[in-house]
Protein backbone atom coordinates (compact mmCIF):
# COMPACT_ATOMS: atom_id res chain seq x y z
CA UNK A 1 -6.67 14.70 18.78
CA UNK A 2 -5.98 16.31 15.45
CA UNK A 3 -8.46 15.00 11.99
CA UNK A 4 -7.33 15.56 8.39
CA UNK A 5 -8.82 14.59 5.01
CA UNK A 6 -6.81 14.80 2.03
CA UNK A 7 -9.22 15.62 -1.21
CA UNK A 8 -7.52 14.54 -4.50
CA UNK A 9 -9.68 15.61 -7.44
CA UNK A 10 -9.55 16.29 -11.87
CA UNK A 11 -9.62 20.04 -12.63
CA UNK A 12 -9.76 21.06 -15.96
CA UNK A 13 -5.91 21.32 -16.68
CA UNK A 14 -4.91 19.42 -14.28
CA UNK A 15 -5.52 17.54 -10.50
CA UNK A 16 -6.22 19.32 -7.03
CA UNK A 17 -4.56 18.11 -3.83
CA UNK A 18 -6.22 19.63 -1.35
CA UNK A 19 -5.84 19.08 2.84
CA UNK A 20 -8.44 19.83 5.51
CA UNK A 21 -8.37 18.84 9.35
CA UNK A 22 -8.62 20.44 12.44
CA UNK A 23 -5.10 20.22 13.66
CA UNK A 24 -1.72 21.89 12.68
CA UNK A 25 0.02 19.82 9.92
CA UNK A 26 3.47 20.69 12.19
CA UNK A 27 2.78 19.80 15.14
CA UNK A 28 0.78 16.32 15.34
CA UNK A 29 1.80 12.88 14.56
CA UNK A 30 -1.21 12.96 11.82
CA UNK A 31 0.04 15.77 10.71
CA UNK A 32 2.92 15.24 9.74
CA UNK A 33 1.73 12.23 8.35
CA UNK A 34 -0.66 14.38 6.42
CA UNK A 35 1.87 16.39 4.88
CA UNK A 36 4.04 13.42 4.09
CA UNK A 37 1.55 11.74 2.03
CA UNK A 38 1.16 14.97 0.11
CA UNK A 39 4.06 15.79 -0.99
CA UNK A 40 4.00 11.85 -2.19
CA UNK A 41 1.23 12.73 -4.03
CA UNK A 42 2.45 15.62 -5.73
CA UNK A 43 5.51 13.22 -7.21
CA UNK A 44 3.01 10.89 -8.05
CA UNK A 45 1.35 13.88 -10.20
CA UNK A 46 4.51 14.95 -11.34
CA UNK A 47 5.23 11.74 -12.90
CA UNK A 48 1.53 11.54 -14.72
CA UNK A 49 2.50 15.53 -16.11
CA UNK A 50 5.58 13.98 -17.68
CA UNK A 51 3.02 11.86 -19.98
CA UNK A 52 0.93 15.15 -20.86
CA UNK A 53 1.36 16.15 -24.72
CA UNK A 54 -0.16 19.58 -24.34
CA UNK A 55 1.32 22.25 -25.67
CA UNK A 56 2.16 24.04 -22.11
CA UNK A 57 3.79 20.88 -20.72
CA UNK A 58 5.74 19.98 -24.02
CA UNK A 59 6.80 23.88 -24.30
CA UNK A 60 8.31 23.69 -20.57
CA UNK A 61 10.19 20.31 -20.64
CA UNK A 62 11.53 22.00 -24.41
CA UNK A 63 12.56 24.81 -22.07
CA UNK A 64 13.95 22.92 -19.51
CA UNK A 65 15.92 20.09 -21.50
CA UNK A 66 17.31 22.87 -23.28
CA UNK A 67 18.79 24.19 -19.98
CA UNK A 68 20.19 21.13 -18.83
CA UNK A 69 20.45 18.03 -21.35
CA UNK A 70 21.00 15.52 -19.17
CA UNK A 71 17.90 16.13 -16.45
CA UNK A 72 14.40 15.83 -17.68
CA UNK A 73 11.36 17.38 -15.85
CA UNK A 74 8.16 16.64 -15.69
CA UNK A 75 5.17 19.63 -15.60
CA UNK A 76 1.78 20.41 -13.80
CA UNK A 77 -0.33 22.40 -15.16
C-alpha cells in the first residue's frame, strides 16, 4: 500500500509544490490521485501568478499578449 504527502509551501519568489510517498505516482490508485491533485494545484498557482505585479511576471504576460492578443497567461516565478 503506497503513502504520499503533498508539501505546499511560500518561497521567496514564489510557492513550492512538492510530493513525497513511498509508492510510484503511475502505478497506484493514490498515485495517481497524487499527481492529479498536483497538477490542480499548479492551476490554482497559476491563477494567483496572474495577480503578481512584479516586474518578471508583468514583463512575460507583456511578452506573451504581444504574441497572441486574444490569450492571456498567467506566470510563476
Amino acid at each position: 500500500m503506497a503513502k504520499h504527502t503533498i508539501t505546499v509551501s511560500d518561497m521567496e519568489g514564489g510557492i513550492s509544490i512538492r510530493v513525497e510517498g513511498d509508492g510510484a505516482l503511475e502505478s497506484t490508485a493514490s498515485g495517481r490521485v497524487v499527481k492529479t491533485l498536483v497538477e490542480v494545484a499548479g492551476r490554482v498557482v497559476a491563477l494567483q501568478a496572474s495577480d503578481c505585479n512584479c516586474p518578471k511576471c508583468q514583463a512575460r504576460r507583456g511578452a506573451e499578449g504581444q504574441a497572441n492578443p486574444a490569450e492571456s497567461k498567467p506566470t510563476l516565478h
